[in-house]
Protein backbone atom coordinates (compact mmCIF):
# COMPACT_ATOMS: atom_id res chain seq x y z
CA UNK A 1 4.08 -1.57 23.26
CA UNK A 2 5.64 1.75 22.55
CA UNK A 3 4.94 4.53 19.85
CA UNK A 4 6.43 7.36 19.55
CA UNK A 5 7.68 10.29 16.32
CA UNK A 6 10.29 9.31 14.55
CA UNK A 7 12.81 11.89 15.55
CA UNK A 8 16.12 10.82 14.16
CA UNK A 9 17.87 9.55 11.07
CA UNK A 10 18.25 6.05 12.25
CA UNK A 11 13.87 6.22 13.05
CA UNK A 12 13.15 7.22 9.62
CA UNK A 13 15.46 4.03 8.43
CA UNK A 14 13.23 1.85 10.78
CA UNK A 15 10.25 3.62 9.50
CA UNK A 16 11.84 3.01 5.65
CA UNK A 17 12.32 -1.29 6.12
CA UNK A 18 8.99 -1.67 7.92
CA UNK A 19 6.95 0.18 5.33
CA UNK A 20 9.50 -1.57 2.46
CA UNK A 21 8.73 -5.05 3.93
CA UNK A 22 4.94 -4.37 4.02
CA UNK A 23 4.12 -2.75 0.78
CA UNK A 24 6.77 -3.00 -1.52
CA UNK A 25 7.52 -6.69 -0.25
CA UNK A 26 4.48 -8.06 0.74
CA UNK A 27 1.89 -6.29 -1.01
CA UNK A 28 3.92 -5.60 -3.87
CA UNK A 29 3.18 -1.92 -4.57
CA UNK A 30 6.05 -0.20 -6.41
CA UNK A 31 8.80 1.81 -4.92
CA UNK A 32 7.58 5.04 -6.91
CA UNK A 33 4.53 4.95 -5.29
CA UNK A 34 5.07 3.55 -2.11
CA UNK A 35 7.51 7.08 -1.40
CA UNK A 36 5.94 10.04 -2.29
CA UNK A 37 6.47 14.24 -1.98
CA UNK A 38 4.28 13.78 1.28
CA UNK A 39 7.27 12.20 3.63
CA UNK A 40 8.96 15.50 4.68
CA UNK A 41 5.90 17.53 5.40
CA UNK A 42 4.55 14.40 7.32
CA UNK A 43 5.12 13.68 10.64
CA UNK A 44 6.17 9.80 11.01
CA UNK A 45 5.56 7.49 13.40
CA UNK A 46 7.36 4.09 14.76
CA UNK A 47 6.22 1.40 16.88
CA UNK A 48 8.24 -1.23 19.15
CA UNK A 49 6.90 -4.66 20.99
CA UNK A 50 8.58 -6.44 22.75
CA UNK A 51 11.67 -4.42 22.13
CA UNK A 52 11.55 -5.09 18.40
CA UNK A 53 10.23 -2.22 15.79
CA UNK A 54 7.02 -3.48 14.25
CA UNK A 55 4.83 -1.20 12.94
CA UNK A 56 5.06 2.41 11.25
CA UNK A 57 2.90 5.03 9.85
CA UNK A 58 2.69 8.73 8.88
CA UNK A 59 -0.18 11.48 9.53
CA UNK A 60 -0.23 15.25 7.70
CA UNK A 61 -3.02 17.84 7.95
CA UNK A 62 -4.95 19.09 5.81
CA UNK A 63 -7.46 21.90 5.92
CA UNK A 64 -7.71 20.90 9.86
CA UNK A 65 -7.81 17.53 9.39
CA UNK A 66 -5.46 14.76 10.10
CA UNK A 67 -4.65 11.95 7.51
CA UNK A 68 -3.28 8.85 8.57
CA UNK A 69 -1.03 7.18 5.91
CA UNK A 70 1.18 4.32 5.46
CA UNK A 71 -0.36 2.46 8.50
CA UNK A 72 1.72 -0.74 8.91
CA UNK A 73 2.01 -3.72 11.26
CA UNK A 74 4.77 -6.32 10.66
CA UNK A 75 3.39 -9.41 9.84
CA UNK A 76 4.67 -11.58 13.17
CA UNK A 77 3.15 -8.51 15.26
CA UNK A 78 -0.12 -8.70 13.44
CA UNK A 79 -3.43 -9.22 15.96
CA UNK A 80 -1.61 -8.20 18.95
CA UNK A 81 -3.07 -5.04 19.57
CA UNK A 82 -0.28 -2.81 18.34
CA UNK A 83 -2.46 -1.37 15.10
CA UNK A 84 -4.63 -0.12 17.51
CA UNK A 85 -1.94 1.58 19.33
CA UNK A 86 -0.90 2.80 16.58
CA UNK A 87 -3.93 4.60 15.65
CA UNK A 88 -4.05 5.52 19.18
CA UNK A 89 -1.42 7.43 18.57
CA UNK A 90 -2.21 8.90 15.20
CA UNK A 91 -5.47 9.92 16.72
CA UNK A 92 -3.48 11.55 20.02
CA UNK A 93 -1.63 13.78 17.82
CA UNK A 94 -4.03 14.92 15.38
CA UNK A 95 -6.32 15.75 18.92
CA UNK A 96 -2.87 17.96 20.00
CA UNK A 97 -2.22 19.52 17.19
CA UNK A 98 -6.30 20.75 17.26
CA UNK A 99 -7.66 18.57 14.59
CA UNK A 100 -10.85 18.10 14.46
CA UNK A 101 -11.22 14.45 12.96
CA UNK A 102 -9.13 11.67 11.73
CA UNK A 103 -9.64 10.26 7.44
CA UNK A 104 -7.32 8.00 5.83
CA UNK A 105 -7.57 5.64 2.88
CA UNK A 106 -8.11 1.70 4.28
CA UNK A 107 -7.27 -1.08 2.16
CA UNK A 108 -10.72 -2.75 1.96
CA UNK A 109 -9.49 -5.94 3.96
CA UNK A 110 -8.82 -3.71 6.90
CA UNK A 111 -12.18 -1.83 6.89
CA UNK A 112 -13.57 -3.84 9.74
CA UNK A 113 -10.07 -3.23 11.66
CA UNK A 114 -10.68 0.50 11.54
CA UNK A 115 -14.50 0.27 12.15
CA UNK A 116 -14.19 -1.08 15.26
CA UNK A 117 -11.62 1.62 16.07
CA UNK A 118 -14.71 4.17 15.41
CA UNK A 119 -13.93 4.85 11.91
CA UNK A 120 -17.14 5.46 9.02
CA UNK A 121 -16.79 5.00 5.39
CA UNK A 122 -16.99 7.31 3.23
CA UNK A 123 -16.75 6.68 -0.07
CA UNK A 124 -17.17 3.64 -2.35
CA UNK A 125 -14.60 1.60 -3.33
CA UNK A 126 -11.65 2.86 -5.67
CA UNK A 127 -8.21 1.68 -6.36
CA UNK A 128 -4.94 2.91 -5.37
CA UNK A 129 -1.58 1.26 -5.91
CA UNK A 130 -3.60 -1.66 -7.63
CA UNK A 131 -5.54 -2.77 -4.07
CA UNK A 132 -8.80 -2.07 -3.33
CA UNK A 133 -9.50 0.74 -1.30
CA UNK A 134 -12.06 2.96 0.70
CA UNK A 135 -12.05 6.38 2.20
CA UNK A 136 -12.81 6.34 5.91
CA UNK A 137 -13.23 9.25 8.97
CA UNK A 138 -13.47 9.41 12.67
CA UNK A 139 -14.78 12.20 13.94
CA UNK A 140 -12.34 13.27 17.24
């Protein structure tokens, strides 16, 4: 497993069909939503197993605090570990940059993934792209 910043042009078009297949394909949230005015003031993120990209994601401060976005696994990479590292890494940043916790917005069906990972919830449940949603933290 390896995760690192998408540096270059040709990362960010990884970064683009892995998030694309996910949520636009898979989960059917539309395009407009799906890219937003947060992707150049984010820093992005691209993960490889088994020397095929599978996962992506995106983190961006604010007020001291990182927020991971976009978290994605390709399906055939699902339950091998790699969302963790993936968070790992998300969570190894936000440390370096001198953030002081971690929140992001889990869909509901992945609320025990990121509970075991050390995340709380924080809020009730809301909607956001049409899926169900909740607001979670980890305190770094």
């Amino acid at each position: 497993m390896n995760v690192h910043m998408a540096n270059t042009e040709e990362d960010m078009q990884k970064v683009r069909e892995i998030r694309s297949t996910v949520f636009i394909d898979e989960q059917n949230v539309p395009p407009e939503e799906e890219w937003d005015q947060y992707e150049k003031e984010s820093v992005h993120l691209l993960a490889q197993m088994s020397g095929e990209w599978a996962g992506a994601g995106r983190v961006r401060f604010h007020e001291g605090v990182g927020k991971a976005e976009r978290i994605c696994v390709l399906k055939a990479f699902r339950g091998t570990g790699l969302g963790k590292e993936l968070m790992h890494a998300v969570e190894d940043y936000v440390a370096e940059q001198g953030g002081r916790s971690v929140i992001l917005n889990a869909q509901t069906r992945a609320k025990n993934f990121y509970e075991r990972l050390g995340y709380k919830v924080t809020s009730g449940e809301f909607l956001d792209a049409g899926i169900p949603h909740v607001a979670m933290e980890k305190v770094l």
